[in-house]
Every structure is written in C-alpha cells, then in structure tokens.
Protein backbone atom coordinates (compact mmCIF):
# COMPACT_ATOMS: atom_id res chain seq x y z
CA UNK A 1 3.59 156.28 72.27
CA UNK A 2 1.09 155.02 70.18
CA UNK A 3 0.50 151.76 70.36
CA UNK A 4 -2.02 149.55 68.24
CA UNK A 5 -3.29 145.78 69.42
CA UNK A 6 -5.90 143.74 68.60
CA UNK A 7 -9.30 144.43 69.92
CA UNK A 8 -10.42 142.02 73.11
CA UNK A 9 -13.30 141.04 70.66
CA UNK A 10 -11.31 139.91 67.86
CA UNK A 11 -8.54 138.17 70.52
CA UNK A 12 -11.58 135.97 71.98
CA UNK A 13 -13.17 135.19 68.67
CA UNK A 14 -9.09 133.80 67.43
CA UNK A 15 -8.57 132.04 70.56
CA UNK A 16 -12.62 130.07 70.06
CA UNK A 17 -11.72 129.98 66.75
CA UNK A 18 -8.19 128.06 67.52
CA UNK A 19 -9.66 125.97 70.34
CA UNK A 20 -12.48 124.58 68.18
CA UNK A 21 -9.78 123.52 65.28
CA UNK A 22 -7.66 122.07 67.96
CA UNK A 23 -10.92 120.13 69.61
CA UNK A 24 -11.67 119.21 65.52
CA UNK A 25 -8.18 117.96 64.90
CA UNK A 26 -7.90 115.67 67.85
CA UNK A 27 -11.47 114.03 67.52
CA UNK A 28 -11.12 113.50 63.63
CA UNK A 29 -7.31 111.47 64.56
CA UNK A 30 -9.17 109.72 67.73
CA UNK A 31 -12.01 108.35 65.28
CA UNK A 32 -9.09 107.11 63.01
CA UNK A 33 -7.38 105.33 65.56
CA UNK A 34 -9.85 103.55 67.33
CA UNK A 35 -11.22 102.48 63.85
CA UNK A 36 -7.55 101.24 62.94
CA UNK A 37 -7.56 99.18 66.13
CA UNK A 38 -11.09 97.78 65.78
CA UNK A 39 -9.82 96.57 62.04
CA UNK A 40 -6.54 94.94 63.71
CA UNK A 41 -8.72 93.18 66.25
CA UNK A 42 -10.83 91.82 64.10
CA UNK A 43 -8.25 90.53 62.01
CA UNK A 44 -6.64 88.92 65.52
CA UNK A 45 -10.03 87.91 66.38
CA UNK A 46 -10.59 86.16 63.33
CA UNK A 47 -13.78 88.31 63.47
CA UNK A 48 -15.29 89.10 59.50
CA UNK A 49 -17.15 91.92 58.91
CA UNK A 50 -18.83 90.22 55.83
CA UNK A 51 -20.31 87.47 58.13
CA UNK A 52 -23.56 88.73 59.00
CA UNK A 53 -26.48 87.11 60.12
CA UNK A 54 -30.04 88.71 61.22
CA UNK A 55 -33.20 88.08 63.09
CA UNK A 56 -36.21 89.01 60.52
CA UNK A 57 -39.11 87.91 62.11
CA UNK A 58 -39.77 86.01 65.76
CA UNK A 59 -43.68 85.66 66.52
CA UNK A 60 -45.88 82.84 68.54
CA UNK A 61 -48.88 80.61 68.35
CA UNK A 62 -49.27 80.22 72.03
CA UNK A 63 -46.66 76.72 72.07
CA UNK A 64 -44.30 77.46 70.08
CA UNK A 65 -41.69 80.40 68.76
CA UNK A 66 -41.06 81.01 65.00
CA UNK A 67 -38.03 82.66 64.15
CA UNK A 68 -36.79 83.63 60.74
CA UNK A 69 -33.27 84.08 60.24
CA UNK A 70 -31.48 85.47 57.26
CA UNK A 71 -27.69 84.87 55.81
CA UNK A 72 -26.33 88.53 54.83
CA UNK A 73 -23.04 87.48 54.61
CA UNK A 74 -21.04 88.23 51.04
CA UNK A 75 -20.46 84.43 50.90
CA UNK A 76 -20.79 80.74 52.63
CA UNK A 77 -23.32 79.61 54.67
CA UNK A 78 -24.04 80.02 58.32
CA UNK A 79 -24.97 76.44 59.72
CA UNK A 80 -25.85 75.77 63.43
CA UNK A 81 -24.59 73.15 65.55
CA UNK A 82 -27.05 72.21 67.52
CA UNK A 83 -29.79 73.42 70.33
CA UNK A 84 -26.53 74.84 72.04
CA UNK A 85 -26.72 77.50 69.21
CA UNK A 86 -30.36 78.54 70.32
CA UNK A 87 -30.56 80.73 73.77
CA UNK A 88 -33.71 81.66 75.05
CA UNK A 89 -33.25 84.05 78.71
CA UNK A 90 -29.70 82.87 79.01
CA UNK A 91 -30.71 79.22 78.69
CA UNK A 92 -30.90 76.26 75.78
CA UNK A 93 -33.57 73.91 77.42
CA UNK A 94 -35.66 73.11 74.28
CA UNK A 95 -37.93 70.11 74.16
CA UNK A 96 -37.16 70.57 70.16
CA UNK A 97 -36.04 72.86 67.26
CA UNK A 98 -37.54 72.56 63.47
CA UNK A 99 -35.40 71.90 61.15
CA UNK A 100 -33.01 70.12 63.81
CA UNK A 101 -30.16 72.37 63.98
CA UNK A 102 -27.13 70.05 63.90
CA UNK A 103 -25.75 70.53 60.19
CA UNK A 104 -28.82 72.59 59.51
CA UNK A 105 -27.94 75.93 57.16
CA UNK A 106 -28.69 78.78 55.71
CA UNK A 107 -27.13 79.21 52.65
CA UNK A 108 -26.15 83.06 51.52
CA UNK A 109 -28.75 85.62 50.77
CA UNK A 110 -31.21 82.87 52.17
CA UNK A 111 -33.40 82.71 54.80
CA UNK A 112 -34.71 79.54 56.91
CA UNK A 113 -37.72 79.20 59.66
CA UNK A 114 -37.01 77.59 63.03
CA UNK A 115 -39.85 76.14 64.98
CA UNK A 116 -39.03 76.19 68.63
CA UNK A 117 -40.66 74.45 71.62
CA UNK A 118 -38.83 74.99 74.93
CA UNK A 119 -39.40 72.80 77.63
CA UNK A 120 -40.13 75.59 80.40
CA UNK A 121 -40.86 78.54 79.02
CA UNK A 122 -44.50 79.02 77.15
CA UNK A 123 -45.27 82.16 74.98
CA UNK A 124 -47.95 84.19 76.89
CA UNK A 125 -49.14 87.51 76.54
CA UNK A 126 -46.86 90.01 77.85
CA UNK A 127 -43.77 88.06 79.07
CA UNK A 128 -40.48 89.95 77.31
CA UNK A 129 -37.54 87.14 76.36
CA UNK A 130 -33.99 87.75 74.89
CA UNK A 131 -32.75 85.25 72.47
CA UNK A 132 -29.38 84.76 70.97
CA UNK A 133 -28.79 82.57 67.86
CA UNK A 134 -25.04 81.93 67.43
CA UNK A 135 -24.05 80.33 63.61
CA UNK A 136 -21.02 79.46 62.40
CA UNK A 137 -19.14 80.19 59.14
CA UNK A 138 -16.12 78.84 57.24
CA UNK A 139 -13.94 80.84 60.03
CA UNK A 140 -15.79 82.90 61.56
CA UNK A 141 -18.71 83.05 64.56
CA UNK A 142 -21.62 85.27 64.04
CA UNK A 143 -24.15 86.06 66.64
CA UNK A 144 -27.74 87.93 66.04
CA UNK A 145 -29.94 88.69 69.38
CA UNK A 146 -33.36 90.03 70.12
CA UNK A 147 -35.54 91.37 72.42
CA UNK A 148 -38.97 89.79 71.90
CA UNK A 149 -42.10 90.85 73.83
CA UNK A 150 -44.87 88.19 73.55
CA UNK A 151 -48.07 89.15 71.99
C-alpha cells in the first residue's frame, strides 16, 4: 500500500498556525467585552468620559504650592466645593486656598491657578507629595492626581 500524509513539518506549522488564530480570536472578543462592560459601567456610574480635568503645572516658592488646573471637558465647568476638594498626602489641612474654592470654577477649555498654604506641610527640597483635586460637573465627578517631588 501506498500511502501519502502530510509531512510532520507541514502538520506542526498547521497546528501553530491554528493555535495562534484561535489565541487571536479569543483576545480580539475579550478586548470587546471588557470594553462593552467598562461603557455600561460608566453609564451606571454616571461616570462621563467627556469630563476631564488635568494637572498642568504644580511648583513652589518655599510657603506655598501653585497648581494649575485645566477644564478638558467637551462642555460645563468643573467647580470645587471647598478645601475638601484639595488633598495633599491623603489629608485637606490647609491654612488657605487662592481663589477660595467654594463656588470657585473653571470654565471649559480654561484654566485657573490655586495658591495653596497647608497648615503642616512646608515645600522643601526633596520631600515627594501626592495630591488629588476632585471637581465636580453638571453630573458627573472628575478627579486629576499627581505625584509632585519638591524642588
């Protein structure tokens, strides 16, 4: 009898070549679905995508912290409601904040300066901090955080 098969070659290059698409298939629907469920949380959530605020610039003259914050959302503005909305290492202790937050806003594609003097903590050479700025929108809640090394 003469029998003809496929080479072991060509049999191990088929079966990569079908465990690769398979591998493919599944990661392309896994990337679908856990982007279908982030969208439905969101929407649960409340959570907007086009509310976006950011941290542009955070610097020191020795007393106090200057940090520039910017409105990227689509519309609205992001207003703060008070030193709560300012978090310096996990704490709001601030002797005072310039402009006083309460009502204070940033109005869409705008940026606004905040002077801040905390009642502990003194800029110095060296000392790494972690703030958190929470605003608020129409409906939504947007946060924007940094990791600021002192100069």
């Amino acid at each position: 009898m003469n029998r003809k098969a496929v080479s072991p070659v060509v049999a191990t290059i088929l079966l990569i070549a079908v465990a690769v698409a398979s591998v493919s298939s599944y990661y392309v629907w896994v990337r679908s679905f856990q982007t279908q469920i982030q969208k439905e949380v969101e929407q649960k959530a409340g959570a907007s995508s086009m509310t976006k605020m950011e941290v542009v610039s955070i610097n020191h003259d020795g007393t106090n912290y200057y940090v520039t914050l910017k409105n990227l959302s689509s519309s609205g503005n992001i207003t703060f409601h008070g030193t709560q909305d300012f978090i310096l290492d996990g704490n709001n202790n601030w002797g005072s904040i310039t402009p006083t937050p309460n009502g204070s806003s940033i109005p869409r594609g705008s940026t606004k300066t905040f002077v801040l003097r905390h009642n502990s903590i003194r800029p110095a050479s060296g000392n790494s901090h972690s703030f958190v700025f929470i605003g608020h929108a129409l409906k939504d809640q947007v946060v924007a955080t940094i990791y600021y090394t002192d100069l």
